[in-house]
Structure formats: structure tokens, C-alpha cells
C-alpha atoms as a PDB file:
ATOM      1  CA  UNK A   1     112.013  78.939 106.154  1.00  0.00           C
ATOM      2  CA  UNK A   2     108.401  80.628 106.865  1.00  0.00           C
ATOM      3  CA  UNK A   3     110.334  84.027 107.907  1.00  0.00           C
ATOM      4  CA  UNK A   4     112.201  84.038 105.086  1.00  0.00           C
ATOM      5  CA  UNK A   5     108.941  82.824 103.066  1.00  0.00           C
ATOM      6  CA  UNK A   6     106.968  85.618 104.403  1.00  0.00           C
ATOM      7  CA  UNK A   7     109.556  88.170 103.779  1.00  0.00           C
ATOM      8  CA  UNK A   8     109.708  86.885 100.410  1.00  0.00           C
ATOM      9  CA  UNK A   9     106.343  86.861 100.040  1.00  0.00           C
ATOM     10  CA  UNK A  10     105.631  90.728 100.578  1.00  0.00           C
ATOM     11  CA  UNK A  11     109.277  91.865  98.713  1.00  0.00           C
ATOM     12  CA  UNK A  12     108.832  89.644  96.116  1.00  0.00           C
ATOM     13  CA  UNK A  13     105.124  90.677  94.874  1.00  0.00           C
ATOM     14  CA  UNK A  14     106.105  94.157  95.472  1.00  0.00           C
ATOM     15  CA  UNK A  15     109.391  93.885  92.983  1.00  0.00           C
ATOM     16  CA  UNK A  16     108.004  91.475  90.835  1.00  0.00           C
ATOM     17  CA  UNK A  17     104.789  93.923  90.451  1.00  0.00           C
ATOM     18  CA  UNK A  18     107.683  96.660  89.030  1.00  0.00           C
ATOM     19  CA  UNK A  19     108.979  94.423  86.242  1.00  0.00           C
ATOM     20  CA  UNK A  20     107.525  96.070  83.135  1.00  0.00           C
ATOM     21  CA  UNK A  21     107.782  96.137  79.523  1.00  0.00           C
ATOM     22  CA  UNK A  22     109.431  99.330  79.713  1.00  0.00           C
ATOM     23  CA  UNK A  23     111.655 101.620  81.654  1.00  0.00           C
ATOM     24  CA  UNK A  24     109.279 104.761  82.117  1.00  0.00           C
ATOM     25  CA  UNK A  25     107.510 105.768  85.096  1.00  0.00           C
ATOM     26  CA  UNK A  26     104.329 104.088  83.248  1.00  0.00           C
ATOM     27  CA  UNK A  27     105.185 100.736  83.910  1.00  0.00           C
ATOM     28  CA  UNK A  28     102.436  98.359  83.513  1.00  0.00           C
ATOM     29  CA  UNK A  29     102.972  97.170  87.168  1.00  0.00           C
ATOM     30  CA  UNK A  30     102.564 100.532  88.584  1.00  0.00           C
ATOM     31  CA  UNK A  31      99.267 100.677  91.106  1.00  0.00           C
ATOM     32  CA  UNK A  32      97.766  98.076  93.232  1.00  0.00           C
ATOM     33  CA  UNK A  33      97.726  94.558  93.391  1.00  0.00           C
ATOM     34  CA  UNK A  34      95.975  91.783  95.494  1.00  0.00           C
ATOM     35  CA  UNK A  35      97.037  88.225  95.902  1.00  0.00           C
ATOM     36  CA  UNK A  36      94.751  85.698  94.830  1.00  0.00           C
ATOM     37  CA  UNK A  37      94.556  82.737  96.862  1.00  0.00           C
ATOM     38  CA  UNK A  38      92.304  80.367  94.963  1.00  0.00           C
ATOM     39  CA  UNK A  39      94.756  80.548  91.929  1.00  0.00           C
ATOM     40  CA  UNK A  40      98.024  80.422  94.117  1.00  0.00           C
ATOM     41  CA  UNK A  41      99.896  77.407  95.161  1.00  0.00           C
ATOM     42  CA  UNK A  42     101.803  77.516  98.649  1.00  0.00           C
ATOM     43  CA  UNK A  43     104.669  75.112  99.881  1.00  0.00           C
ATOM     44  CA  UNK A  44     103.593  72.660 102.471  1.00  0.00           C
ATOM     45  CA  UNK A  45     102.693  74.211 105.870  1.00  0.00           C
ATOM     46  CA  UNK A  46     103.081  77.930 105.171  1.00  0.00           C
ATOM     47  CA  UNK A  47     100.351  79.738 107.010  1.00  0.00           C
ATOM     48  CA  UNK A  48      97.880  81.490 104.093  1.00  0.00           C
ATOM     49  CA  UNK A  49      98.025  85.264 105.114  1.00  0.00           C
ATOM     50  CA  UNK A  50      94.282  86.278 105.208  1.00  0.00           C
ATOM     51  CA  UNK A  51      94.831  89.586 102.400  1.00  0.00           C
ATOM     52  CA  UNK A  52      97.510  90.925 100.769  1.00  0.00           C
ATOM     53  CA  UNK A  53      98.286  93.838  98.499  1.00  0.00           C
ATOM     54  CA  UNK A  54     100.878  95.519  97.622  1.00  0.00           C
ATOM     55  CA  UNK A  55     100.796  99.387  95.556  1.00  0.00           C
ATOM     56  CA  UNK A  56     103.608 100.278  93.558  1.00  0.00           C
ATOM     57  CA  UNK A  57     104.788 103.578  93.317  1.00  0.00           C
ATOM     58  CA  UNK A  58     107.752 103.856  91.381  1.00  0.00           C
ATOM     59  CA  UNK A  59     109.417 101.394  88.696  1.00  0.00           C
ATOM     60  CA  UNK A  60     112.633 102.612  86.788  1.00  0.00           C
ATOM     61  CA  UNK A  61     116.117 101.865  85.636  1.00  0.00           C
ATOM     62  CA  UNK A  62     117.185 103.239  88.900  1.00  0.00           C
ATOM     63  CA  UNK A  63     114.420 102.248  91.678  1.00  0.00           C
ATOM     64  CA  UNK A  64     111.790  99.931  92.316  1.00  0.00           C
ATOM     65  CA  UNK A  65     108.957 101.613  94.930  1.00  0.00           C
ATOM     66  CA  UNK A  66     106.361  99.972  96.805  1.00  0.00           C
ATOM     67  CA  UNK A  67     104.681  99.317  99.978  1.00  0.00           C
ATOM     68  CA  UNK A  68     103.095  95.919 101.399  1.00  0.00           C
ATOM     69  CA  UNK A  69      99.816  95.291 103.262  1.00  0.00           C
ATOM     70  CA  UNK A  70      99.710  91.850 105.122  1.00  0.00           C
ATOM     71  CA  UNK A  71      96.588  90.944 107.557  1.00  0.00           C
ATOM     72  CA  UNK A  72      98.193  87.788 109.090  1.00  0.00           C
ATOM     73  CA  UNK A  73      95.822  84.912 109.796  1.00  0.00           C
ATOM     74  CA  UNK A  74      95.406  86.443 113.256  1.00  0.00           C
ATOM     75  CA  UNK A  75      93.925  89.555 111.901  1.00  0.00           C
ATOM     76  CA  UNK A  76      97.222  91.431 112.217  1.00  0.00           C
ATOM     77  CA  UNK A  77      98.133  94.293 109.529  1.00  0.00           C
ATOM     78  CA  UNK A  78     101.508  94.610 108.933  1.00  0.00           C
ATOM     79  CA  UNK A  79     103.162  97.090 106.388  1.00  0.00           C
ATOM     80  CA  UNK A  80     106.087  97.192 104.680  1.00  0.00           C
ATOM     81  CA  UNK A  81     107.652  99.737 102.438  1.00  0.00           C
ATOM     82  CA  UNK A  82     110.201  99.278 100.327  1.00  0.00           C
ATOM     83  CA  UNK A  83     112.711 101.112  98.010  1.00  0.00           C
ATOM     84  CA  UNK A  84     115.506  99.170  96.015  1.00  0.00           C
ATOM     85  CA  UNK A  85     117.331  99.424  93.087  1.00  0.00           C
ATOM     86  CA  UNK A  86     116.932  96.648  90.215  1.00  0.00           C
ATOM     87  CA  UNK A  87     120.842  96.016  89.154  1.00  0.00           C
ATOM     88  CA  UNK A  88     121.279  92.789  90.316  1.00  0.00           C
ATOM     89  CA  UNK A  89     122.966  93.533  93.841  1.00  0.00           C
ATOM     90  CA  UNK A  90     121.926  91.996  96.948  1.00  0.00           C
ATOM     91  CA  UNK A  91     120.731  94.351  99.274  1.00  0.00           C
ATOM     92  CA  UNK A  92     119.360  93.785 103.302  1.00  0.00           C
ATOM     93  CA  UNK A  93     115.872  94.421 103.186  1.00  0.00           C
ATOM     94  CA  UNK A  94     115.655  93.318 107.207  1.00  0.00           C
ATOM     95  CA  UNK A  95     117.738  92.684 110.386  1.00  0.00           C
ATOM     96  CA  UNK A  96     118.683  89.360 108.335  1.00  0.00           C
ATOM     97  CA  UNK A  97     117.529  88.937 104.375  1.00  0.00           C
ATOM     98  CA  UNK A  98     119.020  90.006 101.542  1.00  0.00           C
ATOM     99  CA  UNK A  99     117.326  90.560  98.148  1.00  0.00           C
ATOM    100  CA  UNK A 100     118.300  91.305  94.995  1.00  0.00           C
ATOM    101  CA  UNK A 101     116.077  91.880  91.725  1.00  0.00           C
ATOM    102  CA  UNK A 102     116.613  92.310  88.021  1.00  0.00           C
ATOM    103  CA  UNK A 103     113.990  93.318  85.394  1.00  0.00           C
ATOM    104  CA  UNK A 104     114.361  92.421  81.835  1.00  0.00           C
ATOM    105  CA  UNK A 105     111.687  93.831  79.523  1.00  0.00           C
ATOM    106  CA  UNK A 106     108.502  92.557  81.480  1.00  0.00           C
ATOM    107  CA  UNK A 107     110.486  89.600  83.667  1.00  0.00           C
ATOM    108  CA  UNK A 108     111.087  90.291  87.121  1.00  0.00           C
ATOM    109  CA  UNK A 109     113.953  87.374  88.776  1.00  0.00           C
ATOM    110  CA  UNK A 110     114.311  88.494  92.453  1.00  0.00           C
ATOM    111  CA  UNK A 111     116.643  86.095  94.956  1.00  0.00           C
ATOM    112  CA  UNK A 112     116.019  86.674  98.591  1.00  0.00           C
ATOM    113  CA  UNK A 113     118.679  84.544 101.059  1.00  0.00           C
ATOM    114  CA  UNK A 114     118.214  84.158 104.917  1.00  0.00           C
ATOM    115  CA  UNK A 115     120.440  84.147 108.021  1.00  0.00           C
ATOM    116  CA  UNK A 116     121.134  80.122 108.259  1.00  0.00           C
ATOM    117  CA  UNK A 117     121.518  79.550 103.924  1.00  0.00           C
ATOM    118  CA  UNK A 118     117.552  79.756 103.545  1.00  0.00           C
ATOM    119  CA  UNK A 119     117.292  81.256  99.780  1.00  0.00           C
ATOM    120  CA  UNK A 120     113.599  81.617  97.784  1.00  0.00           C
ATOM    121  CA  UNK A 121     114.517  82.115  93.843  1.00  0.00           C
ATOM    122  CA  UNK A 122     111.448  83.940  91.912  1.00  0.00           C
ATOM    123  CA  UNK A 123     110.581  85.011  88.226  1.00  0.00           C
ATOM    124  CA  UNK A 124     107.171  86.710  87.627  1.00  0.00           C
ATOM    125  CA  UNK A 125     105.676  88.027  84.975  1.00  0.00           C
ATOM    126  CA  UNK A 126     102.397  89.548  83.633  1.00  0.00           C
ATOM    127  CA  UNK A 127      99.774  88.282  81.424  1.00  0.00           C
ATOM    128  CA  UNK A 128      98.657  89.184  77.961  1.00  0.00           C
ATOM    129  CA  UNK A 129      96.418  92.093  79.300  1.00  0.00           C
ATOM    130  CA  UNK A 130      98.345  93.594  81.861  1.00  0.00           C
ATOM    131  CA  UNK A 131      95.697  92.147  84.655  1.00  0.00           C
ATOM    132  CA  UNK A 132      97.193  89.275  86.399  1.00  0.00           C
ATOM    133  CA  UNK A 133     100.823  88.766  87.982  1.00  0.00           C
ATOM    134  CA  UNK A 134     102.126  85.229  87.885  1.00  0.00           C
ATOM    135  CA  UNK A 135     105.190  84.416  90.076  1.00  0.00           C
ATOM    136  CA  UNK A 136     106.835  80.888  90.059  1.00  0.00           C
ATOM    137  CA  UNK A 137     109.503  80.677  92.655  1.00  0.00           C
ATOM    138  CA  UNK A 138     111.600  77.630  94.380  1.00  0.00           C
ATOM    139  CA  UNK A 139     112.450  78.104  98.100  1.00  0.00           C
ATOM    140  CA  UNK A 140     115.697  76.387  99.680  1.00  0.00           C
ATOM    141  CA  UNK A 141     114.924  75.668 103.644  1.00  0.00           C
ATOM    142  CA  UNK A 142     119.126  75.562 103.735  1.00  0.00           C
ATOM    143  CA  UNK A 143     119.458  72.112 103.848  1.00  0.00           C
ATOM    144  CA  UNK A 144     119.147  72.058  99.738  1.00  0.00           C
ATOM    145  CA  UNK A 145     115.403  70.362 100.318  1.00  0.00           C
ATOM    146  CA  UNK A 146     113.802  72.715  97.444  1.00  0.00           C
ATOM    147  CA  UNK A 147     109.840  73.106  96.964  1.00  0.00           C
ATOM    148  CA  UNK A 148     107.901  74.913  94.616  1.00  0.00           C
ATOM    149  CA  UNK A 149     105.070  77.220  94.689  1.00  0.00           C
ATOM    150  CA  UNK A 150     103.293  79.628  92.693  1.00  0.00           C
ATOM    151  CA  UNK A 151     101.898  83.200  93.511  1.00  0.00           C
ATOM    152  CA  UNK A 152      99.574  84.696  91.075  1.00  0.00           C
ATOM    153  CA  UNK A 153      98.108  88.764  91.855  1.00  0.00           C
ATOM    154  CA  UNK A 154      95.326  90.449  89.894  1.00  0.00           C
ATOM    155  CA  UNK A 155      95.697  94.056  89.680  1.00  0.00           C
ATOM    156  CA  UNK A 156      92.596  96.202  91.203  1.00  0.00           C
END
């Protein structure tokens, strides 16, 4: 569950941070965000990364653009980049996830499901002034044991 946790954890920020009010190229999640750890709540024994950001690029009917910085809690930096379309379909976005994400108007729901029937179920959204990200998701460790947890991303 913390693979598919992690994994979820840098795709979803990066397509939840492309779910905006509108369709244009100006989305309101367009740029660069950075997880905030005082305000987010993880599930029981995931390791905290020590930063995250994630800069979107592109947000559209047709694509959904962004890239992922991780420094793990050894001081690792890991990047992703990632390029999906928002319709719904699940796509592999690794040797063994799938993801798939739909906007509607400034909701984001992305669904990411693991090799051994590990799923993490998401909705995020933005506030009032465009400045923080809050994502509420539910992961599944495959066993149908769910938990809860909250990610929340200021923009900078």
C-alpha cells in the first residue's frame, strides 16, 4: 500500500493541481505547487516525504501536464513527469499502477489501482482564491481495510 500511496501521492497532486474552472490553457492550477505538511493528514505509518512540489504545465480537454519533485525522507530527489489525458480511462502510469482522472469544472476525481487490488480514490479541489489545493482521498490496502487522509498544497 505505501508504493501505491507514494505513486499516488506525486500523480495525484500533479492531476488534481490541473482540475480547473475552465478548459483553457489558463487554468487556475497551472504553475507550482508545494505540499503542506502541517495542514495534511497521512494514513497510519506512511513515511512523510521531506518536500514536495509538483509544476503544472499543461491542463486541457485533451491533456493534463506536469512533473513531480519528491526529496524522500532520506534526502533522495526523485522526479516524475507525467502526461495523461483526463477522459476517464485508466491508463499505466508505472511498471504496475494504473490511473485514471476526470475534471469537472474545478473538481479533479483521480483513481489509481495497484498490482495485488491496492486502489487510492481522490477528489481535490481549490479554494475560494485560487491559493490552496485540498485533496481528500480513501486508500484500499486490497484487503477492503479503507483509511482516509487528506493532502492540502499551497500554490508558490
Amino acid at each position: 500500500m505505501r508504493r501505491l500511496r507514494g505513486i499516488k501521492g506525486v500523480a495525484g497532486l500533479w492531476a488534481a493541481l490541473a482540475a480547473g474552472p475552465a478548459w483553457a490553457d489558463n487554468s487556475a492550477f497551472l504553475g507550482r505547487w508545494h505540499w503542506n505538511p502541517a495542514q495534511s493528514t497521512m494514513p497510519p505509518g506512511e513515511p512523510l516525504p521531506n518536500d514536495l512540489t509538483a509544476d503544472f504545465s499543461r491542463a486541457d480537454r485533451s491533456r493534463l501536464t506536469w512533473s513531480v519533485t519528491i526529496i524522500t525522507p532520506q534526502g533522495r530527489r526523485h522526479i516524475e513527469t507525467f502526461d495523461v489525458a483526463p477522459d476517464g480511462k485508466f491508463y499505466l502510469i508505472s511498471n504496475d499502477t494504473t490511473a485514471a482522472f476526470r475534471l469537472t469544472g474545478n473538481v479533479l476525481q483521480a483513481t489509481f489501482k495497484g498490482p495485488t487490488g491496492q486502489s487510492d480514490a481522490l477528489t481535490c479541489t481549490l479554494s475560494a482564491d485560487q491559493q490552496v489545493m485540498t485533496c481528500e482521498g480513501v486508500v484500499n490496502g486490497g484487503t477492503g481495510r479503507t483509511v482516509n487522509y487528506v493532502d492540502v498544497y499551497d500554490r508558490i
